[in-house]
N, C-alpha and C. Protein backbone atom coordinates (compact mmCIF):
# COMPACT_ATOMS: atom_id res chain seq x y z
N UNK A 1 73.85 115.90 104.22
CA UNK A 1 75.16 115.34 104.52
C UNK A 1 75.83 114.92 103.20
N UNK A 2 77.10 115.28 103.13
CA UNK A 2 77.70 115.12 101.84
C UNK A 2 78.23 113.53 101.78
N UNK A 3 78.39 113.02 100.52
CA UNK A 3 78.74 111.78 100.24
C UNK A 3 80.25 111.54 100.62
N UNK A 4 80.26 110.48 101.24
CA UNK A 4 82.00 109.79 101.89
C UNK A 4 82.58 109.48 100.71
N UNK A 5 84.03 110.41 101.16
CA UNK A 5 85.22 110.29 100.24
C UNK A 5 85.76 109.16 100.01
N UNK A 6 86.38 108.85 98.85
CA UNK A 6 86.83 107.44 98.53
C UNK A 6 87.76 107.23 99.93
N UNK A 7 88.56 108.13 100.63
CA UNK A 7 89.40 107.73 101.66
C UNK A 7 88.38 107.60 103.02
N UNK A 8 87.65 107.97 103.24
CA UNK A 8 86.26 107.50 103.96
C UNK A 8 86.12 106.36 103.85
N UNK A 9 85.98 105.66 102.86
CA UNK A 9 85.16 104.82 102.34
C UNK A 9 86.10 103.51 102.19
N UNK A 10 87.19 103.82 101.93
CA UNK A 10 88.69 103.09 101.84
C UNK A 10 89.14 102.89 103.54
N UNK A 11 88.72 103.84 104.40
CA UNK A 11 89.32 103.72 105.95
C UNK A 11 88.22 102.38 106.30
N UNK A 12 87.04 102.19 105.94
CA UNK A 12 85.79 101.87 106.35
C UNK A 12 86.04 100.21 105.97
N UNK A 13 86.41 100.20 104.83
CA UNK A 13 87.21 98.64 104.41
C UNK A 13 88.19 98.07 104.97
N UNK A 14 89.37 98.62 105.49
CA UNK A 14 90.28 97.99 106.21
C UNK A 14 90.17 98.45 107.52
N UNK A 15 89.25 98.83 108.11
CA UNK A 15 89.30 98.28 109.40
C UNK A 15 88.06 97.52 109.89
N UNK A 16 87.25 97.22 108.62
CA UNK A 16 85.99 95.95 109.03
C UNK A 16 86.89 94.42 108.89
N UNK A 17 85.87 94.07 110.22
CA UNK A 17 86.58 92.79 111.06
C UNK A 17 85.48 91.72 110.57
N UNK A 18 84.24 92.15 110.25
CA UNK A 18 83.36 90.62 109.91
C UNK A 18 83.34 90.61 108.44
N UNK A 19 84.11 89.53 108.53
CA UNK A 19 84.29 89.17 107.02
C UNK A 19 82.54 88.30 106.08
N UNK A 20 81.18 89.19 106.45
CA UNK A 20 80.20 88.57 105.71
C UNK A 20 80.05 90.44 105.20
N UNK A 21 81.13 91.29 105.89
CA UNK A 21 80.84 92.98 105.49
C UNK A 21 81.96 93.11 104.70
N UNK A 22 83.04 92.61 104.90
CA UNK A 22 84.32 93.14 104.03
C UNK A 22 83.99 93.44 102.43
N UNK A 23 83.88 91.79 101.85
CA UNK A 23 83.19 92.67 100.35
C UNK A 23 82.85 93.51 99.47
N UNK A 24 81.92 93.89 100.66
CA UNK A 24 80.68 95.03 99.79
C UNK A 24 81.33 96.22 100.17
N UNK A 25 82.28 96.24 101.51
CA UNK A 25 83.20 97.27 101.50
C UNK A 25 84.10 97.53 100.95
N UNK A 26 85.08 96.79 100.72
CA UNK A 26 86.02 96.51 99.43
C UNK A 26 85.66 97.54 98.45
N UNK A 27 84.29 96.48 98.31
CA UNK A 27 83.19 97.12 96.25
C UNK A 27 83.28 98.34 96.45
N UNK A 28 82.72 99.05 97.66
CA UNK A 28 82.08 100.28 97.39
C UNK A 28 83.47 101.11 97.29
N UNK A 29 84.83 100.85 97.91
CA UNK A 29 85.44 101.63 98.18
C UNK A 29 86.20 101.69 96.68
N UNK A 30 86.22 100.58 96.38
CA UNK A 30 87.22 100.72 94.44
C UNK A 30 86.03 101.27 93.46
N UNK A 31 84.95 101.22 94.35
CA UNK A 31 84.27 102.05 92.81
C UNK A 31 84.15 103.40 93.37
N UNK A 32 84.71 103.64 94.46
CA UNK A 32 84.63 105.27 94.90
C UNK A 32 86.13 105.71 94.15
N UNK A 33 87.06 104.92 94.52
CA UNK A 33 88.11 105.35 93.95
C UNK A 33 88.13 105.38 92.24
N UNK A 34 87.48 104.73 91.44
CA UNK A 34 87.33 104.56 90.56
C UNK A 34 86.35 105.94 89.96
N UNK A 35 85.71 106.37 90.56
CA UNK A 35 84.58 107.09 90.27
C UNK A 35 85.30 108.54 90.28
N UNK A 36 86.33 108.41 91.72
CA UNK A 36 87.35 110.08 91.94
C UNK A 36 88.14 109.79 90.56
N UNK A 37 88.67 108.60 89.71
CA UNK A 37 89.68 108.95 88.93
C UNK A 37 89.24 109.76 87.34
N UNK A 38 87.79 109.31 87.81
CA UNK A 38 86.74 109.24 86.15
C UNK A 38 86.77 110.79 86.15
N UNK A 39 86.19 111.80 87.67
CA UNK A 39 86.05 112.87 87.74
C UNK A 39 86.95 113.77 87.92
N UNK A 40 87.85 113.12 88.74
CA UNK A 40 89.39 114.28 88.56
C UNK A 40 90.07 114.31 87.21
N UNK A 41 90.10 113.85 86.49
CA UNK A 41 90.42 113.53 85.40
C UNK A 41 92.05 113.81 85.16
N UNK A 42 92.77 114.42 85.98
CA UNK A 42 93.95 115.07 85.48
C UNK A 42 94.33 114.95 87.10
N UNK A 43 95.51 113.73 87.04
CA UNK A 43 96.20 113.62 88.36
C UNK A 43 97.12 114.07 89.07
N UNK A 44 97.64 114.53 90.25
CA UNK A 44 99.15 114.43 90.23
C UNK A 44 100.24 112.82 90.82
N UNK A 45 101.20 113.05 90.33
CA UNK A 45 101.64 111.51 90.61
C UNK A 45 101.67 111.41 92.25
N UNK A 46 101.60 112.60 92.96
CA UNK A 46 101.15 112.23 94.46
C UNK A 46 99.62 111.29 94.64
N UNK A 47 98.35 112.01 94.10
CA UNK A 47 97.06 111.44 93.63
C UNK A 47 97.35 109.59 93.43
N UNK A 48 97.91 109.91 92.29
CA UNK A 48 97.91 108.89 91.56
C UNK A 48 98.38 107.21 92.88
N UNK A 49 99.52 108.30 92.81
CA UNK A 49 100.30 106.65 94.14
C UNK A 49 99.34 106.52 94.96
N UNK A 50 98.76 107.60 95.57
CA UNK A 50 97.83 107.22 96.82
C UNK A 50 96.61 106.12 96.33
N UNK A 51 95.53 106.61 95.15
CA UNK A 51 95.07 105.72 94.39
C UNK A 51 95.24 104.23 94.34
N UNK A 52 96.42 104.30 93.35
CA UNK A 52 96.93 103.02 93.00
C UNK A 52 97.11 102.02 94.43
N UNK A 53 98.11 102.65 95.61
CA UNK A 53 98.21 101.70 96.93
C UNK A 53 97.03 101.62 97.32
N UNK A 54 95.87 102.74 97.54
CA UNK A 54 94.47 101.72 98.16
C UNK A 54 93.95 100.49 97.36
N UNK A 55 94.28 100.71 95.76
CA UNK A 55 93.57 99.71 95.78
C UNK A 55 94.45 98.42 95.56
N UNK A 56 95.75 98.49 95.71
CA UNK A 56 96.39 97.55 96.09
C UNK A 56 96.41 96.88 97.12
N UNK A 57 96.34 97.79 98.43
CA UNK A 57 95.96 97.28 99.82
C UNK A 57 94.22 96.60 99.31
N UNK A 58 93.31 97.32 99.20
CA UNK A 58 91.89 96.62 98.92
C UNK A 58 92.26 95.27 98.63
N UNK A 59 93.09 94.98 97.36
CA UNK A 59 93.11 93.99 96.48
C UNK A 59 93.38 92.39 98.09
N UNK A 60 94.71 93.05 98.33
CA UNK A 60 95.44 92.40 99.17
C UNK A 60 94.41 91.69 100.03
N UNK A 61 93.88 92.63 100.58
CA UNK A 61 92.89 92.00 102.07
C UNK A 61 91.78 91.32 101.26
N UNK A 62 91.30 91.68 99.87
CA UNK A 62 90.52 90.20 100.13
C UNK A 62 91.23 89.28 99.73
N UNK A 63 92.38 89.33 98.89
CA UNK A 63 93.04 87.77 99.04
C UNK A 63 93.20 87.15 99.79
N UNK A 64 93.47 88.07 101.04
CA UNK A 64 94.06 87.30 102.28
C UNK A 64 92.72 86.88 103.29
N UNK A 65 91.29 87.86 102.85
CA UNK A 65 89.73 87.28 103.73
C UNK A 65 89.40 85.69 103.15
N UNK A 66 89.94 85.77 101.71
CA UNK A 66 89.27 84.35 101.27
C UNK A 66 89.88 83.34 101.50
């Protein structure tokens, strides 16, 4: 089974409801996104926006879990 896409992995964070899981979902999902930017290396500014808003939304929801 192949490894979940940062947008996998990004769907999987905002729609967890117990906030003792949000976290580590959060983590995993900005270092997935982080990990697609290391390896794609060369974006398009479509890429890019999509990127940048997950992890703006990420950012958001845990401000708003804590």
């Amino acid at each position: 089974m192949p490894d979940p896409t940062w947008q996998e992995l990004y769907n999987a964070a905002i729609v967890e409801f117990d906030l003792t899981e949000l976290p580590e979902r959060v983590e995993v999902a900005c270092q997935a996104i982080h990990q697609y930017r290391v390896r794609k290396q060369t974006l398009s500014a479509a890429e890019r926006k999509a990127l940048d808003d997950a992890l703006r939304v990420l950012f958001t929801l845990m401000q708003r879990a804590a």
